[in-house]
PDB file of N, CA and C in Angstrom:
ATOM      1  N   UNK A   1      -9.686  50.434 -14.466  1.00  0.00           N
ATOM      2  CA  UNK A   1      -9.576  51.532 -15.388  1.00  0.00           C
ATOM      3  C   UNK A   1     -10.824  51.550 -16.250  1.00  0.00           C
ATOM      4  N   UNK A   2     -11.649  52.670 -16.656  1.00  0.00           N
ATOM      5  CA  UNK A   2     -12.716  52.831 -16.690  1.00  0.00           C
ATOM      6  C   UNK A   2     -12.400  53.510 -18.358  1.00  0.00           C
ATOM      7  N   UNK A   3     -13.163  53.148 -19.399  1.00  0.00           N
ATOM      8  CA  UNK A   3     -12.987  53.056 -20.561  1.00  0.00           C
ATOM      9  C   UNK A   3     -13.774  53.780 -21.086  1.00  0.00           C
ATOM     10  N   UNK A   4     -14.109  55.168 -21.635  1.00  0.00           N
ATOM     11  CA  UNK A   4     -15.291  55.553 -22.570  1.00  0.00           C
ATOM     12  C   UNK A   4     -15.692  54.654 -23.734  1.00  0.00           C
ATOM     13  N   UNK A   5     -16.397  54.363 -23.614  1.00  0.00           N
ATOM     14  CA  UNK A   5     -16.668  53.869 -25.330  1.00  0.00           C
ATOM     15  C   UNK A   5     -16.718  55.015 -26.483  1.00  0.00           C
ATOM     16  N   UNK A   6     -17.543  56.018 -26.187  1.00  0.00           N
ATOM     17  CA  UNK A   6     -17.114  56.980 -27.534  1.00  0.00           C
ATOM     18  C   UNK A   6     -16.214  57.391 -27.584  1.00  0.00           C
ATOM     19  N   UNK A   7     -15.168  57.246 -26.879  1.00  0.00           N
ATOM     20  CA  UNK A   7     -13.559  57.487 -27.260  1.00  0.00           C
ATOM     21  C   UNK A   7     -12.965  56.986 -27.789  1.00  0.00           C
ATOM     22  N   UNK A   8     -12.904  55.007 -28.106  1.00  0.00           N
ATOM     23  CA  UNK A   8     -12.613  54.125 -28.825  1.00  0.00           C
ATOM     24  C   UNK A   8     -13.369  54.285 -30.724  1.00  0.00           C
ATOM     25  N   UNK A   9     -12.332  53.729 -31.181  1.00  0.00           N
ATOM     26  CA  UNK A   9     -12.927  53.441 -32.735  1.00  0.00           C
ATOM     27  C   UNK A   9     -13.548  52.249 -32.835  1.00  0.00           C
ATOM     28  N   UNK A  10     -13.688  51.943 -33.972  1.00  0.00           N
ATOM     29  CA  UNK A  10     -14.879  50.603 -34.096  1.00  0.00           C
ATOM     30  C   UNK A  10     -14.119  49.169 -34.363  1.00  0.00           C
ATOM     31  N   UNK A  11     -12.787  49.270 -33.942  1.00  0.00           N
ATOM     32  CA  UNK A  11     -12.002  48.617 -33.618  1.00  0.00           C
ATOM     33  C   UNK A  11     -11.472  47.810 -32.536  1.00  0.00           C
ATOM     34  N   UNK A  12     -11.002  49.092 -31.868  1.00  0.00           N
ATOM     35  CA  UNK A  12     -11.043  49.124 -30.327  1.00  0.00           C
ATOM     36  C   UNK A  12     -12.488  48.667 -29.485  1.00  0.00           C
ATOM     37  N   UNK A  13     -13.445  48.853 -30.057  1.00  0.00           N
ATOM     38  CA  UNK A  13     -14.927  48.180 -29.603  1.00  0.00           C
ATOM     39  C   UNK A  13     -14.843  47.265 -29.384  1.00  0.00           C
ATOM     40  N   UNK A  14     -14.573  46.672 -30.965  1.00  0.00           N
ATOM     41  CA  UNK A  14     -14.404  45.370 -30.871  1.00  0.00           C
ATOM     42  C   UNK A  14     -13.966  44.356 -29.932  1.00  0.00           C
ATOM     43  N   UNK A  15     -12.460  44.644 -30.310  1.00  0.00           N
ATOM     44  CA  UNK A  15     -11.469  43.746 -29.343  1.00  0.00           C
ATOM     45  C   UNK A  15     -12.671  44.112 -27.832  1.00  0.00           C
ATOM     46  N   UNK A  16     -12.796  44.978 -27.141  1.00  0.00           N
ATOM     47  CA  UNK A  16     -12.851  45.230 -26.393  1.00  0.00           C
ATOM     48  C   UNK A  16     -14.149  44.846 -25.790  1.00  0.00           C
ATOM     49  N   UNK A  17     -15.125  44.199 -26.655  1.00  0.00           N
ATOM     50  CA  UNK A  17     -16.122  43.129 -26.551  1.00  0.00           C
ATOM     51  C   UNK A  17     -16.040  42.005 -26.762  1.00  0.00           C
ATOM     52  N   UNK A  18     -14.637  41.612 -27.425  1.00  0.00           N
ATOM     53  CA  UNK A  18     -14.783  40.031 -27.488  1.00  0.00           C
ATOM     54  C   UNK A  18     -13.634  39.743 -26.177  1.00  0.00           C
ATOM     55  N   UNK A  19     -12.631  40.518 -25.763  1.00  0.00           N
ATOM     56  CA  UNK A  19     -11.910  40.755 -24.268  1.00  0.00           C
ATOM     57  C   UNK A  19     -12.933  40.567 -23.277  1.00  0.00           C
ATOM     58  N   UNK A  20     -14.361  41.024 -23.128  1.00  0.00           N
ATOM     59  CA  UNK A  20     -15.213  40.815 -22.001  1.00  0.00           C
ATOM     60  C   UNK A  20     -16.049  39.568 -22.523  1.00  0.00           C
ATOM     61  N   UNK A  21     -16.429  39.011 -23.808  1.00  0.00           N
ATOM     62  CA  UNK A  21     -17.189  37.639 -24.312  1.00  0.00           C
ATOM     63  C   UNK A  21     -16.001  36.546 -23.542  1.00  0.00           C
ATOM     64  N   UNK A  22     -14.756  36.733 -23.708  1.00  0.00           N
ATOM     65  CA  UNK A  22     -13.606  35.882 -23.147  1.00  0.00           C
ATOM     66  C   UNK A  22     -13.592  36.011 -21.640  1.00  0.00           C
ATOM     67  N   UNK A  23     -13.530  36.850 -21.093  1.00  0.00           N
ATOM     68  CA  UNK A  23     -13.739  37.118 -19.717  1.00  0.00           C
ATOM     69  C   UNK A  23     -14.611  36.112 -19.053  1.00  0.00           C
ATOM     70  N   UNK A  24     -16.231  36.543 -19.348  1.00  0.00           N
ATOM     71  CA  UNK A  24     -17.416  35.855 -19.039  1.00  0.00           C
ATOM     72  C   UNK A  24     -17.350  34.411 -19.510  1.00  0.00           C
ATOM     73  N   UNK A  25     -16.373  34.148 -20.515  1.00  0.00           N
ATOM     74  CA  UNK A  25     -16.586  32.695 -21.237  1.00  0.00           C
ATOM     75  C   UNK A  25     -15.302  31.622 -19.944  1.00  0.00           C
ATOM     76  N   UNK A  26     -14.316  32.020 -19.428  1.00  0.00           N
ATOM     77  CA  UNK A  26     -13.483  31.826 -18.716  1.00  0.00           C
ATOM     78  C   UNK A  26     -14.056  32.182 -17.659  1.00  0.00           C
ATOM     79  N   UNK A  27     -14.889  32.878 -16.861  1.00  0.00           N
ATOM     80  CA  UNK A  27     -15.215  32.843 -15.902  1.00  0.00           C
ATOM     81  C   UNK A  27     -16.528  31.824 -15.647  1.00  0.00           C
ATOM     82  N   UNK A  28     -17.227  31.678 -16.226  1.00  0.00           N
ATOM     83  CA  UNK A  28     -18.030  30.511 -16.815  1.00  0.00           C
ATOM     84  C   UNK A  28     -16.989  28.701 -16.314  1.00  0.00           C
ATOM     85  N   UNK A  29     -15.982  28.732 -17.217  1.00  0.00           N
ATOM     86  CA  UNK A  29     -15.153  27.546 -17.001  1.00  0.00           C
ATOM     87  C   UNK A  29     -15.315  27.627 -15.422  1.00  0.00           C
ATOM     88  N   UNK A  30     -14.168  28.707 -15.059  1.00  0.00           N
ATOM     89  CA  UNK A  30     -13.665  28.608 -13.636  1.00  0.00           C
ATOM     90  C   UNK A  30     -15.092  28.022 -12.626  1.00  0.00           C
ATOM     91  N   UNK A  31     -16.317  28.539 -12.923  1.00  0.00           N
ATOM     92  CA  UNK A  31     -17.274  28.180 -11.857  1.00  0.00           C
ATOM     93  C   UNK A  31     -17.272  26.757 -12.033  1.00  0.00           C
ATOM     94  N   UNK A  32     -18.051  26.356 -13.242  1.00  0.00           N
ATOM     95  CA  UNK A  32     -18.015  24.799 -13.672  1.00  0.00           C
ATOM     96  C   UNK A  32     -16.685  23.988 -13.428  1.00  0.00           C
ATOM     97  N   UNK A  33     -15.791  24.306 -13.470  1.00  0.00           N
ATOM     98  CA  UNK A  33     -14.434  23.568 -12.671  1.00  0.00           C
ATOM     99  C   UNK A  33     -14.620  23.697 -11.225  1.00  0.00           C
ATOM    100  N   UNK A  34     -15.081  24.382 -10.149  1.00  0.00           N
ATOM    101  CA  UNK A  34     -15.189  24.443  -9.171  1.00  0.00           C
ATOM    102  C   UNK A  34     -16.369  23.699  -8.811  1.00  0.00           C
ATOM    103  N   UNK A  35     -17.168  23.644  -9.382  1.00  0.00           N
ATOM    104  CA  UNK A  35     -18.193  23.174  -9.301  1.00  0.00           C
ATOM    105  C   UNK A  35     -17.910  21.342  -9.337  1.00  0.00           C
ATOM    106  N   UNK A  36     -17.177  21.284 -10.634  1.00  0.00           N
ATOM    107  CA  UNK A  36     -16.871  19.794 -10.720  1.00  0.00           C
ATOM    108  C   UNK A  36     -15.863  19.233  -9.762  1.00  0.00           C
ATOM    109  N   UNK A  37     -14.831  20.330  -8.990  1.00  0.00           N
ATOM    110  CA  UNK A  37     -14.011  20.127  -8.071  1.00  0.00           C
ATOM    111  C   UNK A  37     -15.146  19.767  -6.939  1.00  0.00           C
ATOM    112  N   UNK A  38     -16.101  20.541  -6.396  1.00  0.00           N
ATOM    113  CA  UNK A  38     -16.771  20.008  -5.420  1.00  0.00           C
ATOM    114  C   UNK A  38     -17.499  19.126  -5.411  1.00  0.00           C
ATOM    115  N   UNK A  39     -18.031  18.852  -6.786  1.00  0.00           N
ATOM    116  CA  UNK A  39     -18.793  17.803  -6.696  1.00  0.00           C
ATOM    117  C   UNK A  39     -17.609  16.237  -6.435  1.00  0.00           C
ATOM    118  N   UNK A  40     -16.640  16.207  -6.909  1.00  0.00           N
ATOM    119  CA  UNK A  40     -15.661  15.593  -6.930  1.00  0.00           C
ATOM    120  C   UNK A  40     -15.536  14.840  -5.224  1.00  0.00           C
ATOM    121  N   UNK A  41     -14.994  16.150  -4.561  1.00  0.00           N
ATOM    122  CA  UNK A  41     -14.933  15.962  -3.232  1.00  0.00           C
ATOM    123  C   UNK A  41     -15.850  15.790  -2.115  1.00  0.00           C
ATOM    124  N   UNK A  42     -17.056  15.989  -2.459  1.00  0.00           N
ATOM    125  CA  UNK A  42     -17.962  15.291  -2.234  1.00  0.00           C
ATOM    126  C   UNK A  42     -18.079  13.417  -2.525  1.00  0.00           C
ATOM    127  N   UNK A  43     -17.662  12.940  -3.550  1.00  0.00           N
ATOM    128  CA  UNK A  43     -17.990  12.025  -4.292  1.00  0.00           C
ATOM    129  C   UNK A  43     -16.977  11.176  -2.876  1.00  0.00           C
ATOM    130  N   UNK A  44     -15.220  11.297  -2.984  1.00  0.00           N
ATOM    131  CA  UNK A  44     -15.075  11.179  -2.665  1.00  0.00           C
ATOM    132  C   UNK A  44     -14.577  10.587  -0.943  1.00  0.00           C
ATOM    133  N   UNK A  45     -15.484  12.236  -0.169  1.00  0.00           N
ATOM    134  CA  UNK A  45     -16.345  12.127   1.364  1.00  0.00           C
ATOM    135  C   UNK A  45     -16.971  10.930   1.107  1.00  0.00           C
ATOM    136  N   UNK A  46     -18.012  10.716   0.285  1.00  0.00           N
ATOM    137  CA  UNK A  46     -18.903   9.885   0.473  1.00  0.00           C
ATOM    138  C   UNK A  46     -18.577   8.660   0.646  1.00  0.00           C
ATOM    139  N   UNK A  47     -17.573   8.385  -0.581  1.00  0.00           N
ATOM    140  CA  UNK A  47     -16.711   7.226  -0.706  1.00  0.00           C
ATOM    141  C   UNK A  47     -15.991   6.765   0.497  1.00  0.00           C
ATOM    142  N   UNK A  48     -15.595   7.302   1.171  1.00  0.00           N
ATOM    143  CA  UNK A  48     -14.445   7.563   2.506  1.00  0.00           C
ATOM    144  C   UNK A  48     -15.363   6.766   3.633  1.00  0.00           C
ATOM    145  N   UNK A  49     -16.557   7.855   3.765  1.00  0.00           N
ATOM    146  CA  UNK A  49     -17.503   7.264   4.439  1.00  0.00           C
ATOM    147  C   UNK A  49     -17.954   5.448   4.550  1.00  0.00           C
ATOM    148  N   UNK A  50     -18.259   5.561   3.216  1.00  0.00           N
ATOM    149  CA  UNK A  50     -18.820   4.496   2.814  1.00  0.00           C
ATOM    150  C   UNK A  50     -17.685   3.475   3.280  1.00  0.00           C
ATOM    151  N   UNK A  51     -16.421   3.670   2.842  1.00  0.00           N
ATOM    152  CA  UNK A  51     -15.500   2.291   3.292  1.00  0.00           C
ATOM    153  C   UNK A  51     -15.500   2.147   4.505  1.00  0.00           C
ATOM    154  N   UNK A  52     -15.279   3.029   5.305  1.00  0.00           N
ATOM    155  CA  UNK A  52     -15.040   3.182   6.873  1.00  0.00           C
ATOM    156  C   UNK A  52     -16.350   2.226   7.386  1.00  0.00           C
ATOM    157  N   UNK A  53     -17.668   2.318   6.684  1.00  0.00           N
ATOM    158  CA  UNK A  53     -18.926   1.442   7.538  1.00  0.00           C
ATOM    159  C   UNK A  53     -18.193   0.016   7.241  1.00  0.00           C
ATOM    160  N   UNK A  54     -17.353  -0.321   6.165  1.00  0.00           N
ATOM    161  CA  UNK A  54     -17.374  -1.414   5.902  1.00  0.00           C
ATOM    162  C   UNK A  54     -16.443  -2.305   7.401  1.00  0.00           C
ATOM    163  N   UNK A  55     -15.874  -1.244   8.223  1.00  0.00           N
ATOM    164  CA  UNK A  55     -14.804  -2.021   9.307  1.00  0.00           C
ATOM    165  C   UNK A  55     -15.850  -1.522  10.696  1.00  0.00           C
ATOM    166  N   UNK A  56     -15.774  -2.507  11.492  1.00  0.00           N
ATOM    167  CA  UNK A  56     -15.694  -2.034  12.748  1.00  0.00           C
ATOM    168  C   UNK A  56     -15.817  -0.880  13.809  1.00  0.00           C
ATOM    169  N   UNK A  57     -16.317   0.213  13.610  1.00  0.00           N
ATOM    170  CA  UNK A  57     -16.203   1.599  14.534  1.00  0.00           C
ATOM    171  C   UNK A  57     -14.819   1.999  13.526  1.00  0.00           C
ATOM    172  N   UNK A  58     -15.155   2.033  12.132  1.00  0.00           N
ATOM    173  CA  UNK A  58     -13.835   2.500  11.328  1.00  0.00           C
ATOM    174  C   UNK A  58     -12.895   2.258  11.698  1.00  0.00           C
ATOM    175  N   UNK A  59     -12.303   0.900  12.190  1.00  0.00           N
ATOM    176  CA  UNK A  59     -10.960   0.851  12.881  1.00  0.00           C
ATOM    177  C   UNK A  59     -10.476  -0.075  11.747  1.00  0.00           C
ATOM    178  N   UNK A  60      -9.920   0.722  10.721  1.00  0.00           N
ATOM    179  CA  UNK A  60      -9.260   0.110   9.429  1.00  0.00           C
ATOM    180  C   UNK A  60      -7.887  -0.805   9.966  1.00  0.00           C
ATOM    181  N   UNK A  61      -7.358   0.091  10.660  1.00  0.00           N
ATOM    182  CA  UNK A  61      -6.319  -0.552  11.160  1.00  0.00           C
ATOM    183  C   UNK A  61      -6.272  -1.738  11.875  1.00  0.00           C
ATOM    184  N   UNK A  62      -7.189  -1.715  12.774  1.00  0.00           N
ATOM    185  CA  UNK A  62      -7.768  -3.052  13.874  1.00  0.00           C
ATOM    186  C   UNK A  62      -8.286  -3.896  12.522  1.00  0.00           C
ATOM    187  N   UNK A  63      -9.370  -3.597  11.975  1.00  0.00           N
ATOM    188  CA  UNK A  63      -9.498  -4.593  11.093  1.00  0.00           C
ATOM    189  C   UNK A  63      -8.226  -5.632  10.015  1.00  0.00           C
ATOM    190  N   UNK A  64      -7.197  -4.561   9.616  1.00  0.00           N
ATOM    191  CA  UNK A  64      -6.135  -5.408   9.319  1.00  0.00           C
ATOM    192  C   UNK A  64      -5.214  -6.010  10.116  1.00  0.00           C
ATOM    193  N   UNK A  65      -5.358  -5.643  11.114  1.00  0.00           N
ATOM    194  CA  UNK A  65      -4.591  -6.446  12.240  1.00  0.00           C
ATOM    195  C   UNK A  65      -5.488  -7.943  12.070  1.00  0.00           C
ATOM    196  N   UNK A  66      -6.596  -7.894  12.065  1.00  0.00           N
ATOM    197  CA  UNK A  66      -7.585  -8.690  12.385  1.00  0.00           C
ATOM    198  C   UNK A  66      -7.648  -9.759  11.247  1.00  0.00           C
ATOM    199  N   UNK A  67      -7.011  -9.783   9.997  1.00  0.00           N
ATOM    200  CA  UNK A  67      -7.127 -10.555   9.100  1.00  0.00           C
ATOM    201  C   UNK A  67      -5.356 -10.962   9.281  1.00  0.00           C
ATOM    202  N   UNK A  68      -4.563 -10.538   9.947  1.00  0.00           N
ATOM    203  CA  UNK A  68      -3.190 -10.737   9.106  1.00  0.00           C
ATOM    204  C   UNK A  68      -3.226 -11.784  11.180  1.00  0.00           C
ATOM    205  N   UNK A  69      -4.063 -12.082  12.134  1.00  0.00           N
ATOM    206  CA  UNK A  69      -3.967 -12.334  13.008  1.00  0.00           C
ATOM    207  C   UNK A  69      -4.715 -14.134  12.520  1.00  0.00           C
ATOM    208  N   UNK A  70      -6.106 -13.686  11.671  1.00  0.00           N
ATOM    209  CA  UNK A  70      -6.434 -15.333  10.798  1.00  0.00           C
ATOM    210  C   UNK A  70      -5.655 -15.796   9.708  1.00  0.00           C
ATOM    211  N   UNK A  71      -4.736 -14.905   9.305  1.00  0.00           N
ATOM    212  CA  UNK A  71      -3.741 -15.704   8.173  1.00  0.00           C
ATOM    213  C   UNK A  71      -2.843 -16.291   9.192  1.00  0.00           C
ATOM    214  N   UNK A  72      -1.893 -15.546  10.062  1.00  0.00           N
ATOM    215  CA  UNK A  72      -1.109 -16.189  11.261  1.00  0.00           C
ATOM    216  C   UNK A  72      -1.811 -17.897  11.705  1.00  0.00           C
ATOM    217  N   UNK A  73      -3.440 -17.759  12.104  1.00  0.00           N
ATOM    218  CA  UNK A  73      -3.551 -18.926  12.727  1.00  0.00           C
ATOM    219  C   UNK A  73      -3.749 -19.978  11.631  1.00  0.00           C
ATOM    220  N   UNK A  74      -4.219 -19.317  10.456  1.00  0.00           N
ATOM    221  CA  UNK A  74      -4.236 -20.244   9.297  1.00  0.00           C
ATOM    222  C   UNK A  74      -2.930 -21.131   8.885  1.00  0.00           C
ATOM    223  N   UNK A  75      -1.757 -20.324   9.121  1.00  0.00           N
ATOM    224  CA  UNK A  75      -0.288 -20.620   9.060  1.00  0.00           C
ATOM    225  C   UNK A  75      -0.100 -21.920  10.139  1.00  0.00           C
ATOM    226  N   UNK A  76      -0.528 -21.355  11.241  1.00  0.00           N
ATOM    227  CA  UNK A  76      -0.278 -22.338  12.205  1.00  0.00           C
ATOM    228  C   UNK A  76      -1.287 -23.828  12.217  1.00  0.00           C
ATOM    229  N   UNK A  77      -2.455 -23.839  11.613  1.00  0.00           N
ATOM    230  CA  UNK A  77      -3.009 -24.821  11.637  1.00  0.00           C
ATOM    231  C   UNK A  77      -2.322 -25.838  10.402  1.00  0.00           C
ATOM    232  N   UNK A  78      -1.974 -24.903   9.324  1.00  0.00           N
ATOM    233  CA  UNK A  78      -1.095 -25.978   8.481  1.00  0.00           C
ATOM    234  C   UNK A  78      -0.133 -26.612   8.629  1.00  0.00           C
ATOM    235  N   UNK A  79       0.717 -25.846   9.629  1.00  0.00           N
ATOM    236  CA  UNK A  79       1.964 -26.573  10.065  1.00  0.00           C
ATOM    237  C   UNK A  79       1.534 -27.155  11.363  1.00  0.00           C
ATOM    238  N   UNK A  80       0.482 -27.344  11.966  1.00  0.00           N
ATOM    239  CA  UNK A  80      -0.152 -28.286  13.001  1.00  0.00           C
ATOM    240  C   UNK A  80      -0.145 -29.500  11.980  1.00  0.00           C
ATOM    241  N   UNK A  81      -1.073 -29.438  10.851  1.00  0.00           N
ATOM    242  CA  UNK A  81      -1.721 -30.653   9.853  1.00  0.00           C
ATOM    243  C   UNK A  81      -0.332 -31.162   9.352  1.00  0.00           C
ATOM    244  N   UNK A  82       0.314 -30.330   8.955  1.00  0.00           N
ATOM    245  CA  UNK A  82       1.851 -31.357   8.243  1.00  0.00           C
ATOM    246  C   UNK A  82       2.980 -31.757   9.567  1.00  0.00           C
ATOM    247  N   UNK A  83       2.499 -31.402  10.801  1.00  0.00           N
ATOM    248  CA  UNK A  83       3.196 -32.230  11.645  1.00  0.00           C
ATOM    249  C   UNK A  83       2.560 -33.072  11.983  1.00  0.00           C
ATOM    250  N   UNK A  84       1.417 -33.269  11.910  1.00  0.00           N
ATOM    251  CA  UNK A  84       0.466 -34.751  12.296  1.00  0.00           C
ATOM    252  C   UNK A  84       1.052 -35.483  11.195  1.00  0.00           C
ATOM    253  N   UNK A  85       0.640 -35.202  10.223  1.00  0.00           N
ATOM    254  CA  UNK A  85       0.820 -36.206   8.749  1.00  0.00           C
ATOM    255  C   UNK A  85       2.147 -36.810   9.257  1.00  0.00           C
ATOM    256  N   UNK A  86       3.417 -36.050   9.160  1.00  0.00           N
ATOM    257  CA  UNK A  86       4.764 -36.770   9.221  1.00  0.00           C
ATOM    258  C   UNK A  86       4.611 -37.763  10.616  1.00  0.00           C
ATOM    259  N   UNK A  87       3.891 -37.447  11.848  1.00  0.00           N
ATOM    260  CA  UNK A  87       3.912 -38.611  12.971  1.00  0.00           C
ATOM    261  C   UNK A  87       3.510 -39.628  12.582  1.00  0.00           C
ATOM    262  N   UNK A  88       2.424 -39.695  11.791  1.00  0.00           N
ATOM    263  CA  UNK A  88       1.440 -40.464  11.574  1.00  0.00           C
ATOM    264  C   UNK A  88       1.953 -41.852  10.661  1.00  0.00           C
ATOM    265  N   UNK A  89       2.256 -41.061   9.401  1.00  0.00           N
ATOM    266  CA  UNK A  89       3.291 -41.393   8.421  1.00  0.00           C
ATOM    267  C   UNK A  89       4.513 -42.537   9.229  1.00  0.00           C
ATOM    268  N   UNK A  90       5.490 -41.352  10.309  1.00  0.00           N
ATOM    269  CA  UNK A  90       6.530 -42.400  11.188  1.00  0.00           C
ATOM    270  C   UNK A  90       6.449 -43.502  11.562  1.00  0.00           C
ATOM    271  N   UNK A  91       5.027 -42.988  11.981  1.00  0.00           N
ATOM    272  CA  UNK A  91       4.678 -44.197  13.312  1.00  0.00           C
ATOM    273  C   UNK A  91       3.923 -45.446  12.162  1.00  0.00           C
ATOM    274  N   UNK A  92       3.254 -44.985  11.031  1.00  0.00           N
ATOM    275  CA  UNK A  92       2.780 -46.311  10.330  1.00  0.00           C
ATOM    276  C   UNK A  92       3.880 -46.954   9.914  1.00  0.00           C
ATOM    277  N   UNK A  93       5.037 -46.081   9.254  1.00  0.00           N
ATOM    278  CA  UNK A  93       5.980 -46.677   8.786  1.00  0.00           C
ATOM    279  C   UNK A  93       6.937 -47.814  10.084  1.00  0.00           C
ATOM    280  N   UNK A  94       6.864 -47.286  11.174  1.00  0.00           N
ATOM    281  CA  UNK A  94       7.632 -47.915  12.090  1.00  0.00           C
ATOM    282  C   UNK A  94       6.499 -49.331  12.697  1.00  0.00           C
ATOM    283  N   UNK A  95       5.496 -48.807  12.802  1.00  0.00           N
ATOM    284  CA  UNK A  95       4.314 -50.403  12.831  1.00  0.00           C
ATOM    285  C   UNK A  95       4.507 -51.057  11.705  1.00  0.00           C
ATOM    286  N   UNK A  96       4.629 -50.835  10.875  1.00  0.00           N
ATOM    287  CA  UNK A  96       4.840 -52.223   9.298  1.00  0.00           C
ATOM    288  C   UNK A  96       6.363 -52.438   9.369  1.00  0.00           C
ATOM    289  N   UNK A  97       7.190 -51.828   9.937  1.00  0.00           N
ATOM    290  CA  UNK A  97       8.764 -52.567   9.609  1.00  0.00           C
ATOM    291  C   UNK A  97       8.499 -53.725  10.859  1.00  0.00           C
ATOM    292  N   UNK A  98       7.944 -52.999  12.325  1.00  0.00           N
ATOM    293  CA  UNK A  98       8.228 -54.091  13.350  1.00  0.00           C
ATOM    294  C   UNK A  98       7.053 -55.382  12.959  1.00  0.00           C
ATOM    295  N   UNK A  99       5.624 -54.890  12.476  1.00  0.00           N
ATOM    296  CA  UNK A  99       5.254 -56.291  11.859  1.00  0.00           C
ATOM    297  C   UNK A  99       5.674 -57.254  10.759  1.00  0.00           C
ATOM    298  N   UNK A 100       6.428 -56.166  10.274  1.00  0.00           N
ATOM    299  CA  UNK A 100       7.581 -57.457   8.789  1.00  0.00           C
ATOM    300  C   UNK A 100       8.431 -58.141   9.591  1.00  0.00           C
ATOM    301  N   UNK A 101       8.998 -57.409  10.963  1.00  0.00           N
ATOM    302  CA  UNK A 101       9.733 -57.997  11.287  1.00  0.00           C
ATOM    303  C   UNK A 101       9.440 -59.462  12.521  1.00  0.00           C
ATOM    304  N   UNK A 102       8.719 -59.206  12.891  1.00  0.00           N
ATOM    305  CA  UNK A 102       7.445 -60.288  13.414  1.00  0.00           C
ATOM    306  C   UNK A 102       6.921 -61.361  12.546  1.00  0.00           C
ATOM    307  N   UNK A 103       7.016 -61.188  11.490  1.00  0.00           N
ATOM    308  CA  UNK A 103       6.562 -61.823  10.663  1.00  0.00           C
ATOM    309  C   UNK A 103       7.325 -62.755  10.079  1.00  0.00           C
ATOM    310  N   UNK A 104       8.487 -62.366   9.613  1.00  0.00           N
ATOM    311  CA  UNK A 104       9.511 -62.840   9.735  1.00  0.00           C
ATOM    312  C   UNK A 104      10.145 -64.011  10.997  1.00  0.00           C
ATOM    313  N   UNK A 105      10.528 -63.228  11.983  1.00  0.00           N
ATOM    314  CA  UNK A 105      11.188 -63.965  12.549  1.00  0.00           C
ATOM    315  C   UNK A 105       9.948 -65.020  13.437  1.00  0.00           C
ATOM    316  N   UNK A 106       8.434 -64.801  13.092  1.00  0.00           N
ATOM    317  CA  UNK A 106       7.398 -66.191  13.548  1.00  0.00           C
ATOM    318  C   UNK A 106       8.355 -67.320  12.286  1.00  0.00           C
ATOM    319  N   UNK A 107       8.275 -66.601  10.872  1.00  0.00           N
ATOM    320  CA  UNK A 107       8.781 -67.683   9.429  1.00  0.00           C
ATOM    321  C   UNK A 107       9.928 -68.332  10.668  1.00  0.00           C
ATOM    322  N   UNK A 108      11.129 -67.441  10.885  1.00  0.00           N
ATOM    323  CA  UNK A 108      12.264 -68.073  10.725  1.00  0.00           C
ATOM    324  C   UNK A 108      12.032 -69.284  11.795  1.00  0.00           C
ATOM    325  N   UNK A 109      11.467 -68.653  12.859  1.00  0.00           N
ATOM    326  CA  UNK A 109      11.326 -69.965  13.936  1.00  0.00           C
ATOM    327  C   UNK A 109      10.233 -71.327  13.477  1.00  0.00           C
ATOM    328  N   UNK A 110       9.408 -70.939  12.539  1.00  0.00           N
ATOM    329  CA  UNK A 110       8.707 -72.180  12.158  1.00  0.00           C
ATOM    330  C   UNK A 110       9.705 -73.301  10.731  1.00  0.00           C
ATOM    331  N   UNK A 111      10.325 -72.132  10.391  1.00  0.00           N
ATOM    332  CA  UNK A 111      12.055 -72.928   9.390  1.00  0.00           C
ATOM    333  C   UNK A 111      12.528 -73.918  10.111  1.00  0.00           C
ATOM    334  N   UNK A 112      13.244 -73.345  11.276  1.00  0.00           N
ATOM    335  CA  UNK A 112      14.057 -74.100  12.409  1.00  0.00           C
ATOM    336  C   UNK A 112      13.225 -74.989  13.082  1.00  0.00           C
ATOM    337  N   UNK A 113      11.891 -75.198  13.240  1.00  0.00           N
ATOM    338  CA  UNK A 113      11.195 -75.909  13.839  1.00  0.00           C
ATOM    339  C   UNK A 113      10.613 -75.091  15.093  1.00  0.00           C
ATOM    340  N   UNK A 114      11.540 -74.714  15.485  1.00  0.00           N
ATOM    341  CA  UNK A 114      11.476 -74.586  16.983  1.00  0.00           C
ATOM    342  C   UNK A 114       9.951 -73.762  17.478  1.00  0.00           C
ATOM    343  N   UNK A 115       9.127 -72.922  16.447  1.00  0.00           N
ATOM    344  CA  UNK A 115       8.119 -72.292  16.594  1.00  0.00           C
ATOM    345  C   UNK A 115       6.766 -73.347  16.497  1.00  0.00           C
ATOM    346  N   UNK A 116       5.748 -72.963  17.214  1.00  0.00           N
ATOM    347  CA  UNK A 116       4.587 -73.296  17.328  1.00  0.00           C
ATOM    348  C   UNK A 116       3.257 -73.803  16.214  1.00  0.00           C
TER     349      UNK A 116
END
């Protein structure tokens, strides 16, 4: 709708210049918001990019397979190490009872005489 100006009073001017100062001042925002929206999504792309070099042919997924596959063997080498320890442990404990007990019964037979 198309407005004479010498038809308006010096009122109606008014408003009707600070209605288009608001216009241009809001249309102003809207670019600079779009503007900061793209720069944004850009930022982002880049970012995206950037992690993806950090894996493999971007295989984010393969790559976490790939760490939760060295925690698995990490798992398994500990419970390799604490089943050695407990054999180890058994078997010393079972070599010092049968040498106490060797030891012993050389005593008891040199008590009785009967030993060497």
């Amino acid at each position: 709708m198309d407005i004479d100006p010498k038809t308006l009073s010096a009122d109606a001017k008014a408003l009707l210049v600070a209605l288009q100062a608001m216009q241009q001042q809001q249309q102003r925002r809207d670019a600079e918001q779009q503007d900061q929206r793209t720069a944004l999504q850009r930022e982002i792309m880049a970012l995206s990019a950037a992690v993806k070099t950090g894996f493999p042919d971007g295989d984010l997924d393969g790559h976490r397979r790939y760490h939760e596959l060295l925690i698995e063997e990490a798992l398994e080498r500990k419970k390799m190490r604490s089943a050695i320890f407990i054999h180890v442990a058994k078997s010393s404990t079972w070599a010092l009872i049968l040498g106490l007990l060797a030891v012993l019964w050389i005593g008891f037979k040199k008590k009785l005489g009967t030993g060497e």
